[in-house]
Protein backbone atom coordinates (compact mmCIF):
# COMPACT_ATOMS: atom_id res chain seq x y z
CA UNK A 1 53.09 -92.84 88.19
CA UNK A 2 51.64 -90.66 85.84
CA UNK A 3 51.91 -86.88 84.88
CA UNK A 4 48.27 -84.91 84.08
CA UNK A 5 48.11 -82.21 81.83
CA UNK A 6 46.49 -79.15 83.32
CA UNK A 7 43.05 -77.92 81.82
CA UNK A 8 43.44 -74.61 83.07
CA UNK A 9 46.66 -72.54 83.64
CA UNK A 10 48.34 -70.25 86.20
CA UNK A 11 48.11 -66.72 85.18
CA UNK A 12 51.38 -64.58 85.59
CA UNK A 13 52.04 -60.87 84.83
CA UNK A 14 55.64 -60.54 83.91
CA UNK A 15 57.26 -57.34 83.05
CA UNK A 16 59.53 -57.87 79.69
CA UNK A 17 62.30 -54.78 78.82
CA UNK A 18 64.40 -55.21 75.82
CA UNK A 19 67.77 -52.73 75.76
CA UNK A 20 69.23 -52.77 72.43
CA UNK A 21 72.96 -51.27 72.14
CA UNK A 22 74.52 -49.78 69.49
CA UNK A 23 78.27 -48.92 68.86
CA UNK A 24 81.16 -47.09 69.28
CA UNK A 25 81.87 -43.14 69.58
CA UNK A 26 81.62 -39.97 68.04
CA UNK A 27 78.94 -40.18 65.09
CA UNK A 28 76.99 -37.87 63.12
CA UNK A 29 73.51 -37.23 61.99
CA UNK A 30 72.08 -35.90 58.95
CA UNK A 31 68.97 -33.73 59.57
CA UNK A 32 65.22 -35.38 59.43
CA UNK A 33 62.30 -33.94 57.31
CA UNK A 34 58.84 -34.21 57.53
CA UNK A 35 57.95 -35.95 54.35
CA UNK A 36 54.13 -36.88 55.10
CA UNK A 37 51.49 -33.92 55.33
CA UNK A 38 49.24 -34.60 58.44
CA UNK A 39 47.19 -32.87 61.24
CA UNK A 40 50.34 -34.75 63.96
CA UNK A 41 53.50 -32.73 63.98
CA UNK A 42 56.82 -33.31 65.47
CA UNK A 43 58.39 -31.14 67.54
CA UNK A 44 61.91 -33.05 66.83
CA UNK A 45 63.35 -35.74 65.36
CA UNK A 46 66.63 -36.94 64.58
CA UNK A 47 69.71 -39.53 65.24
CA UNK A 48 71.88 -38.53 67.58
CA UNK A 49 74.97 -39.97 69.20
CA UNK A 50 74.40 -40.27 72.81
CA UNK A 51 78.06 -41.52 74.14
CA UNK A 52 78.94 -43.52 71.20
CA UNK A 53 75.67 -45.21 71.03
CA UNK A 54 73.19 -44.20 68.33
CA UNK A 55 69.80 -42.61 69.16
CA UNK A 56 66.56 -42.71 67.32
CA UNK A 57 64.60 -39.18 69.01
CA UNK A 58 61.41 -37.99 68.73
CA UNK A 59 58.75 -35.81 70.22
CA UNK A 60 55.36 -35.04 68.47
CA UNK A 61 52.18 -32.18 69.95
CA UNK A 62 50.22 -35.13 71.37
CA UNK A 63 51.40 -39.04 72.94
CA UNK A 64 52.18 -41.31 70.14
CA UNK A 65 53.57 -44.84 69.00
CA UNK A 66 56.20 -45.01 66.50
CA UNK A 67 58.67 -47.15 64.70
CA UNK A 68 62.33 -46.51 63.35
CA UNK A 69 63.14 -48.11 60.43
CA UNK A 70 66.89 -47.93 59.23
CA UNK A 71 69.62 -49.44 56.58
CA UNK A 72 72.44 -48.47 54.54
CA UNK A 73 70.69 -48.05 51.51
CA UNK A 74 67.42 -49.26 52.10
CA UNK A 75 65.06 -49.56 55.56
CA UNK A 76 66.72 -52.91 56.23
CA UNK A 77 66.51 -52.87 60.12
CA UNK A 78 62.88 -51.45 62.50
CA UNK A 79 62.87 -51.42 65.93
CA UNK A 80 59.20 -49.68 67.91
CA UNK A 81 58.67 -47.49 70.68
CA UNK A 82 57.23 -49.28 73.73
CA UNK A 83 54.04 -47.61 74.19
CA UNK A 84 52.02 -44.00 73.85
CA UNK A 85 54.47 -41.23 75.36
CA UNK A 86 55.40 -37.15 74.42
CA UNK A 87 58.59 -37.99 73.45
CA UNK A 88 60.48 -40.80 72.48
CA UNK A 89 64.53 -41.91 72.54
CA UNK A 90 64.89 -45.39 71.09
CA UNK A 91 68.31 -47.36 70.65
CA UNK A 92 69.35 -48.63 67.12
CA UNK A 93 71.37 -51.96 67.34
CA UNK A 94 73.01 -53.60 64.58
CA UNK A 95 75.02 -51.00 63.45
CA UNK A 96 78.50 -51.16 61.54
CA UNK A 97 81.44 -48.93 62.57
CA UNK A 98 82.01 -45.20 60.18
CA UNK A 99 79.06 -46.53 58.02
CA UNK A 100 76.21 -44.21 56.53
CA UNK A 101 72.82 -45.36 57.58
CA UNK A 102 69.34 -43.80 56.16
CA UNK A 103 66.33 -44.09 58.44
CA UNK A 104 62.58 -42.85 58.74
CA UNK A 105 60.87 -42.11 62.15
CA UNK A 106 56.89 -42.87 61.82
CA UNK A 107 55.15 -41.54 64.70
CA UNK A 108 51.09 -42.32 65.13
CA UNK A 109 48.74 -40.60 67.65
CA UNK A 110 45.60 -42.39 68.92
CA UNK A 111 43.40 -41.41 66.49
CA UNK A 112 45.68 -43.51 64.30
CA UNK A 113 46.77 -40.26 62.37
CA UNK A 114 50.80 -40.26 61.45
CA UNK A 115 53.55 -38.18 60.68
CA UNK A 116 56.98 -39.69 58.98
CA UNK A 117 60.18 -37.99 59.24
CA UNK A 118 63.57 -39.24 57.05
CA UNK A 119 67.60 -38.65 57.73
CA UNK A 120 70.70 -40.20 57.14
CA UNK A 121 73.44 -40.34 60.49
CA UNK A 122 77.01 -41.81 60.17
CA UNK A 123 78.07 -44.29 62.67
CA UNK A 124 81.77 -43.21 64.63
CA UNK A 125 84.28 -45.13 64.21
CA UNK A 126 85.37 -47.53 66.75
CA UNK A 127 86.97 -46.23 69.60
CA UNK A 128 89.04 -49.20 70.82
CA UNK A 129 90.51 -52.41 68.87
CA UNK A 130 89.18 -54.87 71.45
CA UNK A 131 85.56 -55.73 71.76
CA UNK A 132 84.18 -53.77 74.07
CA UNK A 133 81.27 -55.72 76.17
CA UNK A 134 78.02 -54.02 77.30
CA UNK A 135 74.54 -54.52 78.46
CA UNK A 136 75.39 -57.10 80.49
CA UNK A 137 71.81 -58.84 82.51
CA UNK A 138 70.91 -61.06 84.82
CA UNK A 139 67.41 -62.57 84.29
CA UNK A 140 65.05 -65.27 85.53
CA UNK A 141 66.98 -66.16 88.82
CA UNK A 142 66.09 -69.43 90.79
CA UNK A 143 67.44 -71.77 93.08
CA UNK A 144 69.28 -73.35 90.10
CA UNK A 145 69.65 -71.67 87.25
CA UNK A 146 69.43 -67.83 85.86
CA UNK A 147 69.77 -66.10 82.26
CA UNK A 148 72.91 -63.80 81.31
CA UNK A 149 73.38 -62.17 78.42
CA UNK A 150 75.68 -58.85 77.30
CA UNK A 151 76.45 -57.21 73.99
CA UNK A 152 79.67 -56.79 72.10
CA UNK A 153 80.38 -53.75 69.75
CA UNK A 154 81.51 -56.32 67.03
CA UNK A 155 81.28 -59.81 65.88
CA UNK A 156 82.74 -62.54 68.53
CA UNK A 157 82.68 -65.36 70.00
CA UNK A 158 82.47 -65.03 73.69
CA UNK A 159 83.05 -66.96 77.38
CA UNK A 160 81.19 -66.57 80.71
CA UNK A 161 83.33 -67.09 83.64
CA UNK A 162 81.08 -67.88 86.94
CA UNK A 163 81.09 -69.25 90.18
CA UNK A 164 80.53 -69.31 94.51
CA UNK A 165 83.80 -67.60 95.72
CA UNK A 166 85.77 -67.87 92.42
CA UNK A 167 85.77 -67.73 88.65
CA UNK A 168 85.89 -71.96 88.59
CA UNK A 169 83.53 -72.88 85.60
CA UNK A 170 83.00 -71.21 82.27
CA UNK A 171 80.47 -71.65 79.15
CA UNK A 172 81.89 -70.95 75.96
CA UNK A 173 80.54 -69.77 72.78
CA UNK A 174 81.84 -69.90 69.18
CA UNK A 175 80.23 -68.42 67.17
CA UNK A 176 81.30 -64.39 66.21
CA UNK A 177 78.19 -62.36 66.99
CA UNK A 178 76.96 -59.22 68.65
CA UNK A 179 74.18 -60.84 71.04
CA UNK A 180 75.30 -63.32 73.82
CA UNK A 181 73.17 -65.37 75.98
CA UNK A 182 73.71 -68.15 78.47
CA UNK A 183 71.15 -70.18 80.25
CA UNK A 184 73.15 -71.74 83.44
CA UNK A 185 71.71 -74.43 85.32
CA UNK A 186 72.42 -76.66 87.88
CA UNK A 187 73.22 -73.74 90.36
CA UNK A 188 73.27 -74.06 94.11
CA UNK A 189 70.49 -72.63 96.13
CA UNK A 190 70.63 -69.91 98.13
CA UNK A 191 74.39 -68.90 96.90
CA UNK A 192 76.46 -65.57 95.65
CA UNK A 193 77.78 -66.50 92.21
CA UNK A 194 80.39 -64.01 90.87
CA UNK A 195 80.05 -63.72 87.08
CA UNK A 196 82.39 -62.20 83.88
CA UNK A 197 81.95 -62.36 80.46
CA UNK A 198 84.62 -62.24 78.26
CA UNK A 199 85.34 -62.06 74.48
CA UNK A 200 87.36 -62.04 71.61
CA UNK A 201 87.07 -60.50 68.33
CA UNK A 202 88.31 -62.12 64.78
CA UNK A 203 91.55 -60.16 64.89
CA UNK A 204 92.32 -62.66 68.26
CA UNK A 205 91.46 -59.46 70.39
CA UNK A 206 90.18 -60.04 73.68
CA UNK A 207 87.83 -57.98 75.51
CA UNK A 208 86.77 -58.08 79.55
CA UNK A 209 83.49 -57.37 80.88
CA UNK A 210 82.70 -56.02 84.21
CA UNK A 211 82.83 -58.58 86.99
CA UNK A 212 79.19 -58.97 88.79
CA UNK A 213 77.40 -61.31 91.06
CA UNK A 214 74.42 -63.25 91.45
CA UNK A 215 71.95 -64.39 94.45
CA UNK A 216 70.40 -67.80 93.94
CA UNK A 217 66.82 -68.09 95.61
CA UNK A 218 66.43 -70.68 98.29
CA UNK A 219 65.15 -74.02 97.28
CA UNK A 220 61.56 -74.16 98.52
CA UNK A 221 60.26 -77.25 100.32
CA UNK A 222 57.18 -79.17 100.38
CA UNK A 223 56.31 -81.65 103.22
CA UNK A 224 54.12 -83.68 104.77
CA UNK A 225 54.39 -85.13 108.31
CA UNK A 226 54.41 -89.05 109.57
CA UNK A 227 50.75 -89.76 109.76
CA UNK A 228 48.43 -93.10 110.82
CA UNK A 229 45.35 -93.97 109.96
CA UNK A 230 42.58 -95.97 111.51
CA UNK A 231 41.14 -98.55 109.35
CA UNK A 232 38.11 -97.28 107.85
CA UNK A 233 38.72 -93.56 109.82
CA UNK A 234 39.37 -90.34 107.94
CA UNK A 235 41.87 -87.68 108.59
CA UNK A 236 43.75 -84.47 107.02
CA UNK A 237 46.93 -85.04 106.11
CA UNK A 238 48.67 -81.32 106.40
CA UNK A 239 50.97 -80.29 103.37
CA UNK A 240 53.26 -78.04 103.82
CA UNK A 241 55.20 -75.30 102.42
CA UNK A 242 58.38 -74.03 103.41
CA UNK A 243 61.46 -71.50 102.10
CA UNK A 244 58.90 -69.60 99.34
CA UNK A 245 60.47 -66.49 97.66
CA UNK A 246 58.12 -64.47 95.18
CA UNK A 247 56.21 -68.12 94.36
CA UNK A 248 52.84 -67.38 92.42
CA UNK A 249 51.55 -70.67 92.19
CA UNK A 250 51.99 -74.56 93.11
CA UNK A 251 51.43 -77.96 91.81
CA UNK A 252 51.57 -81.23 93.98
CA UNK A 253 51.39 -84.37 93.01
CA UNK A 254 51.54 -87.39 95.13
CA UNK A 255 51.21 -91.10 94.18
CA UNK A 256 50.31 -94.14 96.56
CA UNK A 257 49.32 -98.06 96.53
CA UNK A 258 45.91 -98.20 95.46
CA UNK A 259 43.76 -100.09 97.67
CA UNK A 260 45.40 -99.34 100.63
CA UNK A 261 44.15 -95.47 100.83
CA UNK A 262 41.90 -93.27 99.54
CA UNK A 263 42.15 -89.65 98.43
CA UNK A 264 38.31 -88.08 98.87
CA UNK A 265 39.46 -84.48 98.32
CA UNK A 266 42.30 -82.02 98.21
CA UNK A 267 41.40 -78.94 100.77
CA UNK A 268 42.94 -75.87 101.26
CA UNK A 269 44.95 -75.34 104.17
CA UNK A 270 45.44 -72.59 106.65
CA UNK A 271 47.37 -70.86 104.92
CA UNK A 272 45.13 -69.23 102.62
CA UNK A 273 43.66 -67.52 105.38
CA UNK A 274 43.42 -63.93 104.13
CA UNK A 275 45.46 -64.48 101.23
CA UNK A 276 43.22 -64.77 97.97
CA UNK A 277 44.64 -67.92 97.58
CA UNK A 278 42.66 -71.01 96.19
CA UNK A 279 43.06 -74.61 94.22
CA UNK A 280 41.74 -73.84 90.78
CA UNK A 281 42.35 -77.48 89.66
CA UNK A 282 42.57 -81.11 91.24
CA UNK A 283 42.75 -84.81 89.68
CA UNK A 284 41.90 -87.47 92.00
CA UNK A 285 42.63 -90.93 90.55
CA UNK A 286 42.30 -93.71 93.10
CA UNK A 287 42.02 -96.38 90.58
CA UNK A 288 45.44 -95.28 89.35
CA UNK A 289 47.11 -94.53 92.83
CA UNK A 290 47.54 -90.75 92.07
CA UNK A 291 46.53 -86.93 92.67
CA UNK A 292 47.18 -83.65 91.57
CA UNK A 293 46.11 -80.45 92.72
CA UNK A 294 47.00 -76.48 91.32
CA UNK A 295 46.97 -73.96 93.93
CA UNK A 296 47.63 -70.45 93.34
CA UNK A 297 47.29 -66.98 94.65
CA UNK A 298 47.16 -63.23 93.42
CA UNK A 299 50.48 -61.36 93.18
CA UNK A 300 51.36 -58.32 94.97
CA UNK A 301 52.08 -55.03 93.58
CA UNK A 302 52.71 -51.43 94.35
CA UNK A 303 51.66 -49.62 91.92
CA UNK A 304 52.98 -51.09 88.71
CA UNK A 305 55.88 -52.49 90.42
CA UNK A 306 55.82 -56.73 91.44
CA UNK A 307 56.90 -56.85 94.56
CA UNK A 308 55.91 -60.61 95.89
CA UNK A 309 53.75 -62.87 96.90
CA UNK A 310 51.73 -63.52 99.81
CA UNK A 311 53.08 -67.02 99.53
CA UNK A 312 56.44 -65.95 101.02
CA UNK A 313 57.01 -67.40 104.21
CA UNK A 314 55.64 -71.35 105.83
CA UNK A 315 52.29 -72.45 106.18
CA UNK A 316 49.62 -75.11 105.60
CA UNK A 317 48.49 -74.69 102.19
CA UNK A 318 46.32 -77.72 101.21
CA UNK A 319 44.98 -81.01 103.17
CA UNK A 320 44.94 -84.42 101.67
CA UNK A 321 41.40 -86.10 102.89
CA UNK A 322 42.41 -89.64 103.49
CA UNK A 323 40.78 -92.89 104.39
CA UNK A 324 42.48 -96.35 105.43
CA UNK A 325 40.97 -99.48 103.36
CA UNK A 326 44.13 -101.95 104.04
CA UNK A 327 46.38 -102.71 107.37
CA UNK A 328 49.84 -101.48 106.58
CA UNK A 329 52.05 -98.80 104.58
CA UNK A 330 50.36 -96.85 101.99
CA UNK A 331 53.43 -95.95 100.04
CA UNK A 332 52.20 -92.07 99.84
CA UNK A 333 54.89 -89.32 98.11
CA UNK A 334 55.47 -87.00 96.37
CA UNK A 335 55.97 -87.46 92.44
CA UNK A 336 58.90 -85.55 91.43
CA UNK A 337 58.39 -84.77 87.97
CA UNK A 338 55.21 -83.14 88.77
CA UNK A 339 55.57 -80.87 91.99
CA UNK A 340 56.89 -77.97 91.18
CA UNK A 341 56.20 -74.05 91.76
CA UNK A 342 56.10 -71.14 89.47
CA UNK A 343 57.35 -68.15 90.65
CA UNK A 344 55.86 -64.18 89.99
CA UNK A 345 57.09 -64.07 86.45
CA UNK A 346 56.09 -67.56 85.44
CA UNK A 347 59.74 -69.41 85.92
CA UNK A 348 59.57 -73.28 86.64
CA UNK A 349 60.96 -73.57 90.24
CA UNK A 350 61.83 -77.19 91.35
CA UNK A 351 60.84 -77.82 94.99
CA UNK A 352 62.48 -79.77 97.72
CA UNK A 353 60.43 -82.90 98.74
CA UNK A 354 59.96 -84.32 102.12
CA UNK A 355 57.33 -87.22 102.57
CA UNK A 356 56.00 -88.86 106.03
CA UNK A 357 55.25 -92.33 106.45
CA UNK A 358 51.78 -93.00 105.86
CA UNK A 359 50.41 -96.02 107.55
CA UNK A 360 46.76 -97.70 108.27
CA UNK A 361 46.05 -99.02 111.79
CA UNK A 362 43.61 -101.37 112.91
């Protein structure tokens, strides 16, 4: 049994948004200045307190790029606008409570012209002893695991309560910070987890996040049926995929007795029938008692939005070409550690594996 590194990859177009937090309530802001002559103006910029979270803003005559770069006595911290727009509102994170920051704004236009503004703001102070907990996402969902992660206002160490029906397991984590991530695994397919995070401060404060759920995918399967072979004949074994959510791409790999089979070619199935699907890479090694074959598709969108794959749904989508040699069982399944899907934004998804006798006949 052998695994066979791929010479050519899936492609997947996933759609990445970072939210950074900041603090408290009730903050100030210095005015900002212009401080670098230039054809670009702004039309505004400043920090402003936007319900006790602090705001870098900014609007300039024409669509430009920018930075914010930030500190208590020098530009310590930067954080960039995502992308060409009029105007501009970016969240700065890392902030400490009733503490004077200075900052400068650059903002560049596509002729690569910029204009720099420059402020101070003061940070409120904190509203409420307890850590207050924020931001809280869910990311990267399959039939087993998913990605949470929250904010806190203030340095702590923090616990994830989850579970189907009930809060019955938890992840904890020691260490007092501001950013809090947990990868669970070993989830249960097509279940409602109920999740919420908790966390508690160096004073021994405890803070409680919102309670929220989860939808695991279903656990996709791949199959092939009970098949015989004539001795010497050749026939198309059908595999099969069932139970696909928002699945981009495929690999299957199957192992055998050598000498009792042979593989001549991997075809696609059915299934790719009017669905820009196609296998972009196989590995046929007889001599080794193996196969392996990539199959992928396009991925839907409307507009700029992913919204799934023609893979969702059952079908056919490749056929093993096989031909008897030797009178009896050919030992034919699936290798585990290398069938597997990827799903629309590139996430391993384990499949489900259901293999048919495959036998030779006189």
């Amino acid at each position: 049994m052998r695994r066979l590194l791929v010479k050519a990859s899936l492609a997947f177009l996933a759609a990445s948004f970072v939210i950074l937090n900041g603090c408290g309530s009730g903050g100030s802001s210095g005015p900002g200045q212009p401080i670098v002559p230039s054809d670009l103006a702004f039309r505004f910029c400043r920090v402003t307190d936007v319900e006790g979270v602090m705001h870098a803003q900014w609007a300039c005559d024409l669509p430009t790029r920018g930075e914010v770069r930030y500190g208590r006595t020098m530009y310590t911290q930067q954080t960039n606008a995502a992308g060409a727009a009029d105007s501009h509102d970016v969240v700065l994170s890392g902030l400490s409570f009733s503490t004077r920051y200075i900052y400068q704004i650059t903002a560049r236009d596509s002729l690569g012209r910029a204009v720099q503004c420059t402020g101070d703001f003061t940070t409120p102070a904190k509203a409420t002893p307890e850590p207050i907990i924020g931001n809280l996402r869910i990311e990267n969902v399959t039939e087993s695991a998913a990605r949470v992660s929250w904010q806190t206002d203030e340095p702590a160490t923090s616990i994830l309560y989850y579970g189907i029906g009930g809060l019955t397991d938890s992840v904890v984590m020691g260490n007092l910070i501001m950013e809090h991530a947990v990868q669970l695994a070993g989830l249960t397919p097509s279940s409602i987890y109920r999740l919420r995070p908790e966390a508690v401060n160096a004073t021994n404060l405890r803070g409680f996040g919102r309670d929220t759920t989860l939808t695991t995918a279903m656990q996709l399967t791949i199959l092939f049926p009970d098949t015989t072979v004539g001795l010497g004949d050749t026939i198309l074994l059908p595999i099969r995929l069932r139970d696909a959510e928002d699945l981009a791409g495929l690999r299957i790999g199957i192992t055998f007795q050598t000498g009792m089979i042979e593989v001549v070619s991997v075809d696609e199935g059915p299934f790719f029938t009017g669905r820009r699907g196609f296998i972009f890479f196989d590995a046929i090694r007889n001599s080794e008692g193996y196969f392996l074959a990539d199959i992928s598709w396009n991925i839907d969108y409307q507009g700029n939005q992913q919204i799934g794959t023609d893979a969702d749904g059952e079908g056919i989508v490749a056929y093993a070409r096989l031909r008897g040699l030797e009178i009896g069982e050919a030992h034919f399944t699936f290798d585990a550690d290398s069938t597997f899907g990827l799903d629309m934004f590139g996430n391993v998804r384990t499949c489900g594996l259901s293999a048919g006798n495959i036998e030779v006949w006189p």
